[in-house]
Protein backbone atom coordinates (compact mmCIF):
# COMPACT_ATOMS: atom_id res chain seq x y z
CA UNK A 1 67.74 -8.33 -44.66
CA UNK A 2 64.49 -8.89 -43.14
CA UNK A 3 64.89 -10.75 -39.59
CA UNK A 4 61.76 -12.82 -38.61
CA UNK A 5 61.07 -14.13 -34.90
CA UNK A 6 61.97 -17.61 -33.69
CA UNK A 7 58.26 -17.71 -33.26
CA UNK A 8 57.66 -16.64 -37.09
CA UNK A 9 59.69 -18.69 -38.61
CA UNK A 10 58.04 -21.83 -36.68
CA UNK A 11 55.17 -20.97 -38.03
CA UNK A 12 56.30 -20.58 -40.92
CA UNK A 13 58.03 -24.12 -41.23
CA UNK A 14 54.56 -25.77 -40.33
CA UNK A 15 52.68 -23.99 -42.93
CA UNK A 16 55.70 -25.00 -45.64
CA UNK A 17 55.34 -28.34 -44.21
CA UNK A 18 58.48 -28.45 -42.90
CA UNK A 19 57.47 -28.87 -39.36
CA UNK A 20 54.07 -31.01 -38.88
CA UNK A 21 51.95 -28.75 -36.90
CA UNK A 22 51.37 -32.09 -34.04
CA UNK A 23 55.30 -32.30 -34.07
CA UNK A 24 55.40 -28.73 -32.63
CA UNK A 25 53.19 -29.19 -29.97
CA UNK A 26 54.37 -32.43 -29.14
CA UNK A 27 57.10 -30.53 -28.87
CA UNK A 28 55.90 -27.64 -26.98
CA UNK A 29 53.71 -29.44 -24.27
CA UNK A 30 56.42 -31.57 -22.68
CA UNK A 31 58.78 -28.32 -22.36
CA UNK A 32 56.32 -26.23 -20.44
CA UNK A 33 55.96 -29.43 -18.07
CA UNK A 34 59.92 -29.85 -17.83
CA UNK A 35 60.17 -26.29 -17.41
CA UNK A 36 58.15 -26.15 -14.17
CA UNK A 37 59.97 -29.30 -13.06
CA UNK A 38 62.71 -27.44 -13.20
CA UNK A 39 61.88 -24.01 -12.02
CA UNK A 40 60.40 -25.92 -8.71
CA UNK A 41 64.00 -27.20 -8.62
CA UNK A 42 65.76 -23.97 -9.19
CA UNK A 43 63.17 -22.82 -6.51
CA UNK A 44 64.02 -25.02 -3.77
CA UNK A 45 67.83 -25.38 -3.83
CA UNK A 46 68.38 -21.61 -4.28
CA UNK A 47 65.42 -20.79 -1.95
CA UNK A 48 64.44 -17.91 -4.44
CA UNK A 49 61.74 -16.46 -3.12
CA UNK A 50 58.61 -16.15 -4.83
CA UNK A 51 58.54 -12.97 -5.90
CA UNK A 52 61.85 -14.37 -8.11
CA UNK A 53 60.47 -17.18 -9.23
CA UNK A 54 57.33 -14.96 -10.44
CA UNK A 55 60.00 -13.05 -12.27
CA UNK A 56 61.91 -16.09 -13.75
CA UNK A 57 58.95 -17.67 -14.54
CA UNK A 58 57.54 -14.70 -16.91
CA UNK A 59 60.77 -14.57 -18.38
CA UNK A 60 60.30 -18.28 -19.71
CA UNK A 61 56.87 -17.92 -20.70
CA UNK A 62 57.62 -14.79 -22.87
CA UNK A 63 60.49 -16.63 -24.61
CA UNK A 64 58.68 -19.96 -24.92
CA UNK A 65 61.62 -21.74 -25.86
CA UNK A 66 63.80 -21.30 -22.70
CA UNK A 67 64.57 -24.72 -21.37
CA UNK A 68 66.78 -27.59 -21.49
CA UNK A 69 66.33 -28.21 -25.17
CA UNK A 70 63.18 -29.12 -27.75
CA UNK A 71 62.03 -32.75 -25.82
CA UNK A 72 60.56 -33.32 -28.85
CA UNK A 73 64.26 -34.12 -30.85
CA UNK A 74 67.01 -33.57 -27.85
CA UNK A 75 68.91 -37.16 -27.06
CA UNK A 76 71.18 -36.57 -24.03
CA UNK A 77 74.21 -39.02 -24.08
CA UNK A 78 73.50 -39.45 -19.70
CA UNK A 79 70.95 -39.50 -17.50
CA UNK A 80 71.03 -37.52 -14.21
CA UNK A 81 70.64 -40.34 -12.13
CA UNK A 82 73.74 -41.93 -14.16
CA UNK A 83 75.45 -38.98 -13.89
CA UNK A 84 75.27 -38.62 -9.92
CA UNK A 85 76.13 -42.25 -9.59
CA UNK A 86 79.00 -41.44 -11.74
CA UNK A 87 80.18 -39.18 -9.22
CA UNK A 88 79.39 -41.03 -6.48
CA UNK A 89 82.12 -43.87 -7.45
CA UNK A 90 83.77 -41.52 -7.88
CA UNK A 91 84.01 -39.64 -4.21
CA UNK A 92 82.81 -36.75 -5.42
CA UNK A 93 80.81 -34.20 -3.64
CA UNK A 94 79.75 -30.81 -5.23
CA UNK A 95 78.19 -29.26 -1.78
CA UNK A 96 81.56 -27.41 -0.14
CA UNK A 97 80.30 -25.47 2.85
CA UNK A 98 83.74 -22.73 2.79
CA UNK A 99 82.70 -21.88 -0.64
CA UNK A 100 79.23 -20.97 0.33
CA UNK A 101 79.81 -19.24 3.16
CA UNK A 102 82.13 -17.04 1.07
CA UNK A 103 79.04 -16.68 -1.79
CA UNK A 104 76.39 -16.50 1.15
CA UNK A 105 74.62 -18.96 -1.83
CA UNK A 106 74.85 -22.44 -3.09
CA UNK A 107 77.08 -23.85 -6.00
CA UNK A 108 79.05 -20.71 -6.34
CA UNK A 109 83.03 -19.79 -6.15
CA UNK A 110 85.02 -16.97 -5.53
CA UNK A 111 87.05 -14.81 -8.18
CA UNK A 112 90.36 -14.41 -7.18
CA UNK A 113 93.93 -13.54 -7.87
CA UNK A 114 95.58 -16.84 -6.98
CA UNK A 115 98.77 -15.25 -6.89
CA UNK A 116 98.45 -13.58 -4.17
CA UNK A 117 94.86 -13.53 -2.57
CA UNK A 118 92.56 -16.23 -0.76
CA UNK A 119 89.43 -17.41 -1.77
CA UNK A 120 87.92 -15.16 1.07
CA UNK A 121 89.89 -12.08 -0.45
CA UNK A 122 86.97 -12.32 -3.25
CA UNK A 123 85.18 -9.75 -4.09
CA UNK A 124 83.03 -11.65 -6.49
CA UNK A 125 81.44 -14.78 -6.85
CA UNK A 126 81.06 -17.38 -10.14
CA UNK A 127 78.27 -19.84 -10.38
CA UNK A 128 80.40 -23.22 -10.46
CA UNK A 129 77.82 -24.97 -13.07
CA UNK A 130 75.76 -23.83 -16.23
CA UNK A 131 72.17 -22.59 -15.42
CA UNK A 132 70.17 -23.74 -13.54
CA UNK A 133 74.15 -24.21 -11.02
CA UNK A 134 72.66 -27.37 -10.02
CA UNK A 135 75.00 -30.18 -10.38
CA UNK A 136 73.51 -33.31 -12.48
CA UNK A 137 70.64 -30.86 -14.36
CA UNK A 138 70.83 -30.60 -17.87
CA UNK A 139 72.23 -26.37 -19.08
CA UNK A 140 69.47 -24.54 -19.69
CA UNK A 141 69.92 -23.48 -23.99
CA UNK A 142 67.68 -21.36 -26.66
CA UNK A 143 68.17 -18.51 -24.33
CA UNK A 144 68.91 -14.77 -25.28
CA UNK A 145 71.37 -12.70 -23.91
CA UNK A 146 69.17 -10.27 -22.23
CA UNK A 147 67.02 -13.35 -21.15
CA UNK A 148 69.78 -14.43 -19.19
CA UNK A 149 71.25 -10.89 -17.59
CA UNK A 150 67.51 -10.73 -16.70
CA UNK A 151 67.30 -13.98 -14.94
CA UNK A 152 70.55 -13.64 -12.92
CA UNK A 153 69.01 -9.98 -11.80
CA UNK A 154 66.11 -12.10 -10.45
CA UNK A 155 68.13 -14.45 -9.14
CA UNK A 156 70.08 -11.43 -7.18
CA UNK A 157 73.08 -12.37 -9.45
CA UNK A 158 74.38 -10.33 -12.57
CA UNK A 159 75.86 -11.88 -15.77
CA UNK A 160 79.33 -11.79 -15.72
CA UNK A 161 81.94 -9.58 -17.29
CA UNK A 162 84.18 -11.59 -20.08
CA UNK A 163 87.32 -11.49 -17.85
CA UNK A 164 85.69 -12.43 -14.94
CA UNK A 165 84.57 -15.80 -16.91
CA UNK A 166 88.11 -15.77 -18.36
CA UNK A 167 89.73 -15.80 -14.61
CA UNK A 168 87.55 -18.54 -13.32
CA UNK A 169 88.46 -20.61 -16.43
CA UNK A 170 92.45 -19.79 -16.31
CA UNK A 171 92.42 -20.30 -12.25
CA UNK A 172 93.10 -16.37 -11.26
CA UNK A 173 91.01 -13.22 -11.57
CA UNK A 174 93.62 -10.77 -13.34
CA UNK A 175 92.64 -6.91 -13.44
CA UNK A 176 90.26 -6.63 -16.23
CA UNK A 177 91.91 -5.46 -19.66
CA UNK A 178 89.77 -3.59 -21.74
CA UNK A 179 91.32 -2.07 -24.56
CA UNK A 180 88.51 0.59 -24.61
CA UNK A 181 90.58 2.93 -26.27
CA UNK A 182 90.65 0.79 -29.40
CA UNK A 183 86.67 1.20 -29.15
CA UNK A 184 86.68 5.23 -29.85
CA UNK A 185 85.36 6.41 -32.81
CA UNK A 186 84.71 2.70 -34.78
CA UNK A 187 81.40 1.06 -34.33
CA UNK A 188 80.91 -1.85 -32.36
CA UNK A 189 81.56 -4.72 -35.00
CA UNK A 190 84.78 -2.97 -35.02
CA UNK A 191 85.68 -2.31 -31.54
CA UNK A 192 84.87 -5.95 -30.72
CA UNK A 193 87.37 -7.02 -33.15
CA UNK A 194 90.33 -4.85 -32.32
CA UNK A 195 90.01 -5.59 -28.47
CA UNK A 196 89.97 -9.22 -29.36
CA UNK A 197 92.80 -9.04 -32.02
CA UNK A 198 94.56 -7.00 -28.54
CA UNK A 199 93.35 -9.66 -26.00
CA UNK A 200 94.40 -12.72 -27.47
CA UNK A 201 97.75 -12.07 -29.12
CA UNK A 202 98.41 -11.17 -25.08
CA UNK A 203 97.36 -14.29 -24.06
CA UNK A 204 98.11 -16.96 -26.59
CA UNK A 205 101.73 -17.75 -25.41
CA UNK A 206 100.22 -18.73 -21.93
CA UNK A 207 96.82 -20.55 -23.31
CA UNK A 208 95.26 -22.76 -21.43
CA UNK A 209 91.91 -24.81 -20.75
CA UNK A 210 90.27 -25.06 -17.54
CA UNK A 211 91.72 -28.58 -16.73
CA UNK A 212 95.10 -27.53 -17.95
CA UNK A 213 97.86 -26.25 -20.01
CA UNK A 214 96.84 -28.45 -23.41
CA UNK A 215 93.49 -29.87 -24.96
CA UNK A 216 92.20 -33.24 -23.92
CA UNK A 217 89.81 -35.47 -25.19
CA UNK A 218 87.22 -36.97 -22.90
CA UNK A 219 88.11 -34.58 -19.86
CA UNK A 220 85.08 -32.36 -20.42
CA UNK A 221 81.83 -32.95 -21.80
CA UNK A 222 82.55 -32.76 -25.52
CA UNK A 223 81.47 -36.28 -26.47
CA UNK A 224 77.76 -35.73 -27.58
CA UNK A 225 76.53 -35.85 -31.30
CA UNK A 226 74.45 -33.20 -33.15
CA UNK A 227 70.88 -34.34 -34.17
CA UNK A 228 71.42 -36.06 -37.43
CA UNK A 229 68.53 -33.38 -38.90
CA UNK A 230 70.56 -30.62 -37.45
CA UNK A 231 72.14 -28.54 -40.54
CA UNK A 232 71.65 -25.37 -39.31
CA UNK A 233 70.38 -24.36 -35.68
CA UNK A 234 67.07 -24.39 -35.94
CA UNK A 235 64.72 -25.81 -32.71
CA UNK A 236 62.86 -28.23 -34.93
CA UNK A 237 65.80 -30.15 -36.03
CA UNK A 238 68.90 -29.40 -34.00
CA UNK A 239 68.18 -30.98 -30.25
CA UNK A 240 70.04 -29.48 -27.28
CA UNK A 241 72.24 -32.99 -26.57
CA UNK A 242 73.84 -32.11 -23.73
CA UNK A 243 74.77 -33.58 -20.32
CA UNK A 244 73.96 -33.12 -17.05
CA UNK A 245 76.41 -30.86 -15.49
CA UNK A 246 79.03 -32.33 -13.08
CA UNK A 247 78.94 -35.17 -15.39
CA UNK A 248 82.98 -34.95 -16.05
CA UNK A 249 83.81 -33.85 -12.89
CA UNK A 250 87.73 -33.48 -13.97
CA UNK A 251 86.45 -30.60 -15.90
CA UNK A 252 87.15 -28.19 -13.60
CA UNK A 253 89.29 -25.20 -12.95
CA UNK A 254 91.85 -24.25 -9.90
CA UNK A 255 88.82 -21.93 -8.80
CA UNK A 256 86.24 -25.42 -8.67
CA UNK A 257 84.31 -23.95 -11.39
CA UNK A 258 82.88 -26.47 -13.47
CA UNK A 259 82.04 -27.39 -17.36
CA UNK A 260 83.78 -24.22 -18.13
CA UNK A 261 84.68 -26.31 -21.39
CA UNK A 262 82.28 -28.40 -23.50
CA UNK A 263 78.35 -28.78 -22.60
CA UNK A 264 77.01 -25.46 -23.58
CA UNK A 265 78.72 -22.26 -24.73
CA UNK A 266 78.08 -19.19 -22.46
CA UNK A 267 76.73 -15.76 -22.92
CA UNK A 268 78.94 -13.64 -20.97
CA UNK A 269 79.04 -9.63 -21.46
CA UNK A 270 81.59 -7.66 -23.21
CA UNK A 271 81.85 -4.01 -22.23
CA UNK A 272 83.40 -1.11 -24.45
CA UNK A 273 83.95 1.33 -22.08
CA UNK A 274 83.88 1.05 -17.94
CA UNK A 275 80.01 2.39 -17.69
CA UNK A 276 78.99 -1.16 -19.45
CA UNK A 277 80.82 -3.07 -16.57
CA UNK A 278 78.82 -5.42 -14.72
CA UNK A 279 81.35 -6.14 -12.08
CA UNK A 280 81.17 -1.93 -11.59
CA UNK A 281 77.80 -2.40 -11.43
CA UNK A 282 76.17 -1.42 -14.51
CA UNK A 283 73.10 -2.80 -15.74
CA UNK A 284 72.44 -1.45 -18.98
CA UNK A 285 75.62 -3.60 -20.01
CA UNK A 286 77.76 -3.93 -23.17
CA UNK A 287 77.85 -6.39 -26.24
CA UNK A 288 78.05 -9.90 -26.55
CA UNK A 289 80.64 -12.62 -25.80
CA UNK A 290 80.11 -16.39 -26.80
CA UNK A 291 82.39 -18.25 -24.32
CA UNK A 292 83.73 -21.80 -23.87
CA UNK A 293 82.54 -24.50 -25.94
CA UNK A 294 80.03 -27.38 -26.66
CA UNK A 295 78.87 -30.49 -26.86
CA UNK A 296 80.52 -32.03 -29.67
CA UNK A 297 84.11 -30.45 -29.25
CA UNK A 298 85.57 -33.62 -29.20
CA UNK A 299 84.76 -34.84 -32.65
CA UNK A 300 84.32 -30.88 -34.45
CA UNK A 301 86.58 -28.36 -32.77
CA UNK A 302 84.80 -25.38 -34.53
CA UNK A 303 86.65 -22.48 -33.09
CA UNK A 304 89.34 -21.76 -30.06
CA UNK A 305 88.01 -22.20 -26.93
CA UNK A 306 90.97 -21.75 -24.53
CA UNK A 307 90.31 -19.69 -21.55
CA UNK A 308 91.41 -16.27 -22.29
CA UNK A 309 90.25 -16.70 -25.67
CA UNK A 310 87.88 -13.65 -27.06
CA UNK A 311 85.42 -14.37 -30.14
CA UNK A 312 85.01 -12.82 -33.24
CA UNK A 313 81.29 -10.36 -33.19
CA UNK A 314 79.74 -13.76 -33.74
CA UNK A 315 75.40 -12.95 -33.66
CA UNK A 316 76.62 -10.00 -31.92
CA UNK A 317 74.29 -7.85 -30.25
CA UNK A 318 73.91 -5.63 -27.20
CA UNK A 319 73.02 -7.68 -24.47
CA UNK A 320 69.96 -6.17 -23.44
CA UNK A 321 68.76 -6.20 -27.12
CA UNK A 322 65.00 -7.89 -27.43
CA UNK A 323 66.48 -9.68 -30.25
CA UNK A 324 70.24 -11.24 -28.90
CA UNK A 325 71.01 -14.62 -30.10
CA UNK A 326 69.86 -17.26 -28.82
CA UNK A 327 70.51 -21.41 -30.08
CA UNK A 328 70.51 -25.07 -29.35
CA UNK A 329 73.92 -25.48 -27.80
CA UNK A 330 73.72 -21.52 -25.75
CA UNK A 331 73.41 -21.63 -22.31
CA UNK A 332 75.17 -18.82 -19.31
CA UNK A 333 76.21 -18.67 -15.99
CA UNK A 334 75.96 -16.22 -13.42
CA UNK A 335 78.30 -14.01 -11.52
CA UNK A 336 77.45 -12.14 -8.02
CA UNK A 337 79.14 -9.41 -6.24
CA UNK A 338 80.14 -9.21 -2.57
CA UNK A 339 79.12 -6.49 -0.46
């Protein structure tokens, strides 16, 4: 089957019709203009350098659909400003001074084992919201894998391991659990699926979500709609309906990671043998994993999303392939290890 760029098959819509060609730019103008909005905000609470934000910022112009959604058809349910205010009457306060002294950066947490260890026993760190980790911004979506392991390198970060995600979610850090010996000899489709099959039937006595031991309604942000155009996933009719993160500030884990649930999914990495660990340190990486959940998972539960939970090969890919998925409700966080 012949696979056509994001970019072809845009232009292919507006020559069909499909798209009118001043719908895409009306589409395309405004993004650019959020986008720097938001990279001078990425910028500033970071304090990225600007070298990195060089970096970053050819990484978004390459794509040119990095962002927070097509402006032209995305509807979020909340404002930031009435998402701050929500938290506000509420008492809470995102900024925790222990937790960044343990990152040595802002809006991240510690992986631990909570069984036994201290959040200063941590020998990695979790950003605590979606990309851009800046509470009350809208998850950045229509990103590729290797788009986003490239932007946490700039950002000194890595993207995480799956169980590393899967620890901050559950509220403990367990050893990882690779079944890599299931991975010798099959190809990847097939490796994927017999460490999963492995995985979960391990962990689907002691399931859980990030708020707790059974699936609420209303705790996370899970409440949106899809665009009523949106039949498929393409950018032109499926808008990125999210809400700011640190909107549902109940949705959180015993490690104070946040929106680990609902929002956006996350690309996380999925390594078949130890040389395609991140947390060891690799950077060519493995294959990958679609984590959590989004916004509608309220009203269309489309798959498992408990903590522990490992997808099916789902648009899999390596994650440093040029062509890794990417889609309107796709976002990732970042992990960072501790010297």
């Amino acid at each position: 089957m012949v696979k056509f760029t994001r970019a072809l098959a845009v232009g292919f819509a507006i020559l069909l019709g499909f798209v009118g060609f001043g719908e895409f730019l009306a589409g395309r103008q405004p993004l650019q203009q959020q986008n720097e909005t938001l990279l001078l905000q990425v910028q500033r609470v970071h304090g990225l350098s600007d070298a990195q934000m060089t970096s970053i910022r050819k990484i978004f112009a390459k794509s040119g659909y990095i962002g927070q959604g097509n402006p032209a058809i995305t509807r979020h349910p909340l404002t930031p400003e009435q998402s701050e205010e929500k938290a506000r009457s509420l008492g809470v306060r995102y900024e925790n001074p222990r937790l960044e002294k343990i990152c040595k950066a802002k809006y991240m947490a510690p992986l631990y084992d909570s069984t036994h260890e201290q959040p200063e026993d941590a020998k990695a760190c979790i950003d605590q919201f979606e990309f851009p980790d800046i509470p009350f911004t809208y998850p950045v979506v229509w990103v590729k894998a290797r788009e986003a392991a490239e932007i946490c390198s700039a950002m000194g970060k890595r993207l995480c391991d799956a169980h590393e995600w899967e620890g901050a979610c559950a509220g403990s850090l367990e050893p990882s659990d690779y079944r890599f010996d299931l991975a010798k000899g099959v190809s990847p489709e097939a490796a994927v699926a017999r460490m999963a099959h492995a995985h979960n039937q391990a962990y689907s006595a002691s399931k859980r979500w990030s708020y707790g031991s059974t699936y609420e309604k209303g705790i996370c942000a899970a409440g949106s709609k899809k665009s009523p155009t949106c039949n498929g996933g393409s950018w032109s009719d499926c808008g990125s309906n999210t809400y700011p993160t640190g909107s549902f500030p109940a949705c959180r884990s015993p490690l104070e990671v946040y929106d680990l649930n609902g929002n956006a999914a996350e690309h996380m990495n999925l390594p078949l043998n130890e040389s395609q660990m991140s947390s060891l340190g690799s950077t060519q990486l493995g294959y990958t994993e679609m984590k959590g959940s989004w916004f509608i998972f309220d009203t269309y539960r489309a798959h498992e999303d408990w903590c522990r939970w490992r997808a099916p090969f789902w648009h899999g890919s390596r994650v440093m392939d040029e062509h890794s998925h990417a889609n309107y409700h796709l976002s990732f966080r970042c992990c960072k290890s501790l010297n």
